[in-house]
Protein backbone atom coordinates (compact mmCIF):
# COMPACT_ATOMS: atom_id res chain seq x y z
CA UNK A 1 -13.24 22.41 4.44
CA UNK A 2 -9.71 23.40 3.26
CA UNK A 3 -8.76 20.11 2.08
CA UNK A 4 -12.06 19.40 0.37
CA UNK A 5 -11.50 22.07 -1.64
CA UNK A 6 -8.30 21.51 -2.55
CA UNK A 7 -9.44 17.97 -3.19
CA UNK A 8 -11.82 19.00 -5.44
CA UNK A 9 -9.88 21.41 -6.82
CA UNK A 10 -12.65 24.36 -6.21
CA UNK A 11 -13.05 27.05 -3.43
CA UNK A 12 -13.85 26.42 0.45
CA UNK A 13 -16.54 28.70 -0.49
CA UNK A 14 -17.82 26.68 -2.97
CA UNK A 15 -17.28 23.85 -0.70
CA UNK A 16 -19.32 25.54 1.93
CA UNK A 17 -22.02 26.65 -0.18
CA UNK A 18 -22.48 22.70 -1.42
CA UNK A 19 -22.70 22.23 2.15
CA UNK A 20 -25.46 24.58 3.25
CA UNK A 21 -27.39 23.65 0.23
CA UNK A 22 -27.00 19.80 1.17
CA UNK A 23 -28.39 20.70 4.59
CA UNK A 24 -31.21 22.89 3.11
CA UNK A 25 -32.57 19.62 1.12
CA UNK A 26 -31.88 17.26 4.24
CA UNK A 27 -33.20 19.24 6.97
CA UNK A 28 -30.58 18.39 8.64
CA UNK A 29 -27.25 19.47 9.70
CA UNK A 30 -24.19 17.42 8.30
CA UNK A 31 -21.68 19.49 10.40
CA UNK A 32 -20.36 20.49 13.49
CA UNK A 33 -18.45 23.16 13.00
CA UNK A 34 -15.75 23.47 15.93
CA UNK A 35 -13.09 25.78 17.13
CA UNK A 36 -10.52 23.02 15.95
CA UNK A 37 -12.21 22.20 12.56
CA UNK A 38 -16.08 21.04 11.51
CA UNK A 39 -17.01 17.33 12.16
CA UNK A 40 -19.46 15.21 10.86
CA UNK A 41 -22.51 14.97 12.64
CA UNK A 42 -24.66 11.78 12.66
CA UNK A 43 -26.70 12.57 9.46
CA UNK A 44 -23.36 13.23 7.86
CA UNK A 45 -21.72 9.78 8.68
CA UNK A 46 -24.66 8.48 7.15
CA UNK A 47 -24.48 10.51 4.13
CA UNK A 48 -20.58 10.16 3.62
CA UNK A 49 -20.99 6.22 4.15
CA UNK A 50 -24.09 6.40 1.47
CA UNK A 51 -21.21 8.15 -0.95
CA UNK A 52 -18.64 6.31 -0.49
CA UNK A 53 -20.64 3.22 -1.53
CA UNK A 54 -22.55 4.53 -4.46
CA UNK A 55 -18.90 5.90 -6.22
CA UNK A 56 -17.55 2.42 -5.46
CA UNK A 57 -20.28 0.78 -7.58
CA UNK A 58 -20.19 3.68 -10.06
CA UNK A 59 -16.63 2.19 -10.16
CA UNK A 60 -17.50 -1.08 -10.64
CA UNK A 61 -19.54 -0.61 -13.39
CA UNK A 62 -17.07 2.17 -15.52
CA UNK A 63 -14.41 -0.19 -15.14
CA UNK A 64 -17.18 -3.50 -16.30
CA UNK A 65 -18.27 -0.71 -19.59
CA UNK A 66 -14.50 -0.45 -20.12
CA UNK A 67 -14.07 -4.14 -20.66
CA UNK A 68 -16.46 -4.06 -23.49
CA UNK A 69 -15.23 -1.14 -25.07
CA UNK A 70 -12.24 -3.62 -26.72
CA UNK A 71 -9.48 -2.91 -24.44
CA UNK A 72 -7.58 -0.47 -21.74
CA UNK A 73 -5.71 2.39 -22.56
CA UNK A 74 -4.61 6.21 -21.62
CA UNK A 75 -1.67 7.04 -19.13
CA UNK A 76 -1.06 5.81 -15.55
CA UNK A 77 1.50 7.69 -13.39
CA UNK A 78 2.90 5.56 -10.10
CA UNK A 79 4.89 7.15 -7.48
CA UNK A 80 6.61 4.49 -5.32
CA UNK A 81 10.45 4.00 -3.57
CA UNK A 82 13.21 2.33 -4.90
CA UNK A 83 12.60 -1.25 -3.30
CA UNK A 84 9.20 -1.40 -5.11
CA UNK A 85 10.20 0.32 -8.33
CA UNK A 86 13.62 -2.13 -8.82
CA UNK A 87 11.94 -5.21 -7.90
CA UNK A 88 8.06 -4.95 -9.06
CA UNK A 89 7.34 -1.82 -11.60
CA UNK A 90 10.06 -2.28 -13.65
CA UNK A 91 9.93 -6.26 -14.00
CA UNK A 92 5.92 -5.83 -14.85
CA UNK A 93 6.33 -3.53 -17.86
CA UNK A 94 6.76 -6.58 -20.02
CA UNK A 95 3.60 -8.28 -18.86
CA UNK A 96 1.46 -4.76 -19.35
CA UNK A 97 2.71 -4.32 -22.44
CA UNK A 98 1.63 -7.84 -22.97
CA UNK A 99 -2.06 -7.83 -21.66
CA UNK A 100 -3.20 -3.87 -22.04
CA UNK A 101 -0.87 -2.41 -25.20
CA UNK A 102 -2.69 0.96 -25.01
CA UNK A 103 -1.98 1.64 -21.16
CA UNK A 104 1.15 4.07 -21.08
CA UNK A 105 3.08 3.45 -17.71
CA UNK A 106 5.14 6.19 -16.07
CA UNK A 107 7.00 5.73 -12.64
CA UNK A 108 8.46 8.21 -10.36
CA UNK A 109 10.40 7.50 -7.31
CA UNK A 110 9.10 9.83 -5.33
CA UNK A 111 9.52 10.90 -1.12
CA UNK A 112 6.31 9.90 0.76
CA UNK A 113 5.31 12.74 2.03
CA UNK A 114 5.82 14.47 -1.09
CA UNK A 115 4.23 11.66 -2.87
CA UNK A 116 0.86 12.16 -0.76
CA UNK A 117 0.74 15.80 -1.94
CA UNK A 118 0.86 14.66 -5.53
CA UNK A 119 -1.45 12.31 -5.19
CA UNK A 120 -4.03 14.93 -3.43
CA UNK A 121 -2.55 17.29 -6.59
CA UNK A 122 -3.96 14.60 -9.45
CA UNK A 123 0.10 14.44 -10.34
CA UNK A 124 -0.36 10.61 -9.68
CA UNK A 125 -3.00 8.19 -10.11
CA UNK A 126 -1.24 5.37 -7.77
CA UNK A 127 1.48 5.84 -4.81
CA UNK A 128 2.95 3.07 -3.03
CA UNK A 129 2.81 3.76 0.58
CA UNK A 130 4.56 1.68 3.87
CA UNK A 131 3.86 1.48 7.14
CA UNK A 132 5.06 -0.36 10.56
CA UNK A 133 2.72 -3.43 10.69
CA UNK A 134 1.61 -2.21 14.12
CA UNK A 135 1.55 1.18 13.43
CA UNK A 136 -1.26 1.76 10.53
CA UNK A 137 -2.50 5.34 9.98
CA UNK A 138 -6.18 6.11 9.60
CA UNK A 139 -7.04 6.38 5.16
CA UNK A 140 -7.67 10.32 4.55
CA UNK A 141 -11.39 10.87 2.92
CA UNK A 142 -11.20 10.48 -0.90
CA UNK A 143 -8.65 7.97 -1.37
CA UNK A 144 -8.32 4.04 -0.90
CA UNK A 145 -5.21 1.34 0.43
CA UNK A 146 -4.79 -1.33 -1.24
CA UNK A 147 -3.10 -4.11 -0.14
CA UNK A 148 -0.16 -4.76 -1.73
CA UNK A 149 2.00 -6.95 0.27
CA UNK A 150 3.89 -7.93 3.88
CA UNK A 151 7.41 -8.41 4.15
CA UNK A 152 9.34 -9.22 7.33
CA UNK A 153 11.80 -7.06 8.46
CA UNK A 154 16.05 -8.21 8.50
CA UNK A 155 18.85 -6.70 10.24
CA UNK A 156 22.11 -6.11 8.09
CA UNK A 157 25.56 -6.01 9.42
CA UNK A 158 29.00 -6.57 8.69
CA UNK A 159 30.30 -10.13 7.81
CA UNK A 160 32.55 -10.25 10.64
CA UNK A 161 30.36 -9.25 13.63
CA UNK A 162 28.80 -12.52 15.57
CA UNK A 163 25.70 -13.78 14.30
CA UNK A 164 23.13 -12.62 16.31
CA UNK A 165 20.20 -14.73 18.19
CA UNK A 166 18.03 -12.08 19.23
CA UNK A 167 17.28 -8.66 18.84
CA UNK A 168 18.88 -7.80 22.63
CA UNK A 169 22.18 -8.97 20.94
CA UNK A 170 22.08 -6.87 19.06
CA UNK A 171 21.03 -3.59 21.95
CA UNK A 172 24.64 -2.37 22.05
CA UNK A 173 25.71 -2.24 18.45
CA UNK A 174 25.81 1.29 16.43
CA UNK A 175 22.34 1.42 14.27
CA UNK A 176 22.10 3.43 10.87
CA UNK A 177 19.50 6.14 11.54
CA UNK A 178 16.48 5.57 9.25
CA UNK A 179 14.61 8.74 7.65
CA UNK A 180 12.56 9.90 10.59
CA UNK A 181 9.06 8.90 10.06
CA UNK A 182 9.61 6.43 7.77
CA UNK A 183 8.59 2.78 8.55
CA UNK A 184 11.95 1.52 9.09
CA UNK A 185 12.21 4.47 11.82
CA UNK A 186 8.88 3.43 13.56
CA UNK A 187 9.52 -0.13 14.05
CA UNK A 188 13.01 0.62 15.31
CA UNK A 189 11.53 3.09 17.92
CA UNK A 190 9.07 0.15 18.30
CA UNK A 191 11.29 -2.23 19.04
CA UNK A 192 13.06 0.01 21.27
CA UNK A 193 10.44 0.33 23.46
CA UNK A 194 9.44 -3.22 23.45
CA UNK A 195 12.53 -4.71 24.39
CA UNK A 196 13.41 -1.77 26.84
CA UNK A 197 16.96 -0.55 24.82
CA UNK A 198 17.77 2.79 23.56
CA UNK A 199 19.34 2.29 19.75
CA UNK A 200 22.76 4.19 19.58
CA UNK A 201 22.44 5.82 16.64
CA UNK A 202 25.97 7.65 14.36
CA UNK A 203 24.49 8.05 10.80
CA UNK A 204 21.34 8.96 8.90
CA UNK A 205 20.34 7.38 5.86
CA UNK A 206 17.59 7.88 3.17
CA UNK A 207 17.02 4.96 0.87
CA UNK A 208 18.36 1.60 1.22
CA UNK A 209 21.13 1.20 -0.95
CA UNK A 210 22.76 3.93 1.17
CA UNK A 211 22.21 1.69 4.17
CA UNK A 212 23.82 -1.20 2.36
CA UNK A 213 26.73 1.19 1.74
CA UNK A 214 27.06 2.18 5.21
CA UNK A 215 27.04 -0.88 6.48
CA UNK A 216 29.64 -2.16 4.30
CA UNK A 217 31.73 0.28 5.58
CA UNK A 218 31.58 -0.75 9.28
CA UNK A 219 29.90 2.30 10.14
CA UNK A 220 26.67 0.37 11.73
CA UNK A 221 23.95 -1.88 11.80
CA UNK A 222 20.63 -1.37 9.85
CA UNK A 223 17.10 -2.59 10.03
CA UNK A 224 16.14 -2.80 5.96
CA UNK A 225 12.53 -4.49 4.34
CA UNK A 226 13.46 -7.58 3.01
CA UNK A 227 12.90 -6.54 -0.65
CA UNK A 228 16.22 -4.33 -0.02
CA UNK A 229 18.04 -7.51 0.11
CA UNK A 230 17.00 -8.66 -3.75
CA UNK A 231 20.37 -7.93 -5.39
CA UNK A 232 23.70 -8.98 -4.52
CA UNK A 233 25.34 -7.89 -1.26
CA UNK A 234 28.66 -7.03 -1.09
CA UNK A 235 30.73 -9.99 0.84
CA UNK A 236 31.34 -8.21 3.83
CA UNK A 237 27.61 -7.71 4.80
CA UNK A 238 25.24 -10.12 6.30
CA UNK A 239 21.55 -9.92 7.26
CA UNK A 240 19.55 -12.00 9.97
CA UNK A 241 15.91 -12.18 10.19
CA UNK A 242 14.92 -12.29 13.85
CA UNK A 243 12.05 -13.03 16.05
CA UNK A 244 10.22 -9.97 16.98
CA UNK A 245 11.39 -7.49 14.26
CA UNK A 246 7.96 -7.75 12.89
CA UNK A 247 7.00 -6.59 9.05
CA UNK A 248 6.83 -4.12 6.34
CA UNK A 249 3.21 -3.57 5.23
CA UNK A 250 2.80 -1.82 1.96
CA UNK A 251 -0.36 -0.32 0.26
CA UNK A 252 -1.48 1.15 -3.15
CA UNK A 253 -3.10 4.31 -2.56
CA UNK A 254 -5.16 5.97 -4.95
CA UNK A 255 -8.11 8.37 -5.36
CA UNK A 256 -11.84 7.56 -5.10
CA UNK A 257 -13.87 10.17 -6.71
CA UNK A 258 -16.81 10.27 -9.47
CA UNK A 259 -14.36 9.89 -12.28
CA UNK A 260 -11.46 7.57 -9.94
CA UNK A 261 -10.00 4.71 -10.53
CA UNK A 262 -10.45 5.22 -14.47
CA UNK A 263 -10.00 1.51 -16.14
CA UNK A 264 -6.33 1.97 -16.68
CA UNK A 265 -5.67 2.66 -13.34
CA UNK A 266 -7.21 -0.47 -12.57
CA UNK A 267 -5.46 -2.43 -14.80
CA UNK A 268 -2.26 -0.76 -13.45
CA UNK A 269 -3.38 -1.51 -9.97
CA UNK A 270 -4.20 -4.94 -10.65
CA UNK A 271 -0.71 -6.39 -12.70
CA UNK A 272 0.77 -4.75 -9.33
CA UNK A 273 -1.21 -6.63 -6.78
CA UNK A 274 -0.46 -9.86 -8.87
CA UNK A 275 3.32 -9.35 -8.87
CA UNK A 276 3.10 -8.07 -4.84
CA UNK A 277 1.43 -11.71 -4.63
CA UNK A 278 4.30 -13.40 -6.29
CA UNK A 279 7.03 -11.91 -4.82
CA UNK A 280 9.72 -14.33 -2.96
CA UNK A 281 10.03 -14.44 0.68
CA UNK A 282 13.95 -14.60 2.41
């Protein structure tokens, strides 16, 4: 009931008062209130599931009246990490300039975590999200992932240390510590336990580039999204993509209300699933 309301941007009490009066013209109860929090009860699945599809045609057709309206515009904010923002928001200001003049772009790199509160917030209208390929998280109520795209994981290390064949090659070697949580930290834990090692771990990093720096200065190995590896690398790295490291998988997230996705945000949304698609592969 908390987070509705702060989804909605109104009180739990007004939040429970819609709720009573939504039971009073049912006849039914839509919740199961708990010790540990309410639940929906069968008549509120089906009312929830009703919802969700009549605000995703209401969608449809806002964003179909927008199209005749002569074109797109207001202001989109995206909150994404470095790897996406270097290599697809920045390249695609050219072609939105290009296609919808009036849509104003603004990016922030922004920390996950904090980037989900901002999105809850209304601070953003799109965040780019990652997860472990086999570790997906169940979509909060109120907001939509997109697809955006799959990239395999790569292991970076110095120049001079043998090329490796396998990932149990690599078992005894000092790994960079990724950002716990992250999806570079859940599919080395993953891999961990698949292939029965325990990853030594001497240093902590945050973003990427800091990886790329640590490994250049012999202080480890790193497991890094292959996007990380679109620039040049310093001579004394190199990067092997082996079988079993699995992939990246990155959404667009964004809100789904009476009023959400507005037609810019589509348009946003849309130049960013094209350039996902077009991406290049190591």
């Amino acid at each position: 009931m908390v987070a509705a309301a702060d989804t909605l941007r109104i009180s739990p009490s007004a939040v429970s008062q819609q709720i009573a009066r939504l039971e009073e013209e049912t006849g039914l109860r839509v919740l199961d209130r708990q010790p540990a929090g309410a639940v929906l009860t069968p008549a509120g699945k089906i009312l929830a599931e009703t919802a969700e599809r009549v605000e995703a045609e209401l969608g449809d057709a806002r964003r179909a009246l927008g199209g005749l309206g002569g074109g797109v515009s207001g202001t989109v904010t995206v909150g994404a990490f470095q790897t996406a923002i270097r290599a697809i928001l920045v390249p695609m200001l050219a072609g939105l300039a290009a296609e919808h003049p009036g849509v104003q772009l603004v990016i922030r790199e922004v920390a996950e975590e904090h980037g989900r509160r901002a999105l809850r917030r209304g601070e953003l209208d799109l965040l780019v999200i990652e997860h472990d390929v086999t570790s997906p998280e169940v979509v909060p109520v109120g907001v939509r992932d997109v697809p955006f795209f799959d990239e395999p994981w790569v292991v970076v290390l110095p120049a001079s240390s043998p090329t490796p064949l396998s990932v149990m090659d690599l078992a005894e070697a000092t790994w960079l510590g990724p950002e716990q949580g992250s999806a570079a930290d859940r599919a080395l834990r993953r891999l961990a336990g698949e292939l029965a090692f325990r990853p030594r771990t001497a240093h902590l990093y945050l973003d990427f580039d800091v990886a790329l720096a640590m490994v250049t200065g012999g202080l480890g190995i790193a497991l890094l999204p292959a996007l990380a590896l679109q620039r040049t690398l310093p001579e004394n790295v190199q990067w092997a993509a082996l079988p079993g490291l699995g992939s990246r998988r990155v959404f667009v997230r964004h809100r789904v209300n009476r009023t959400e996705p507005r037609a810019a945000t589509s348009a946003v949304l849309d130049l960013m699933l094209r350039a996902g698609a077009g991406l290049p592969t190591p």
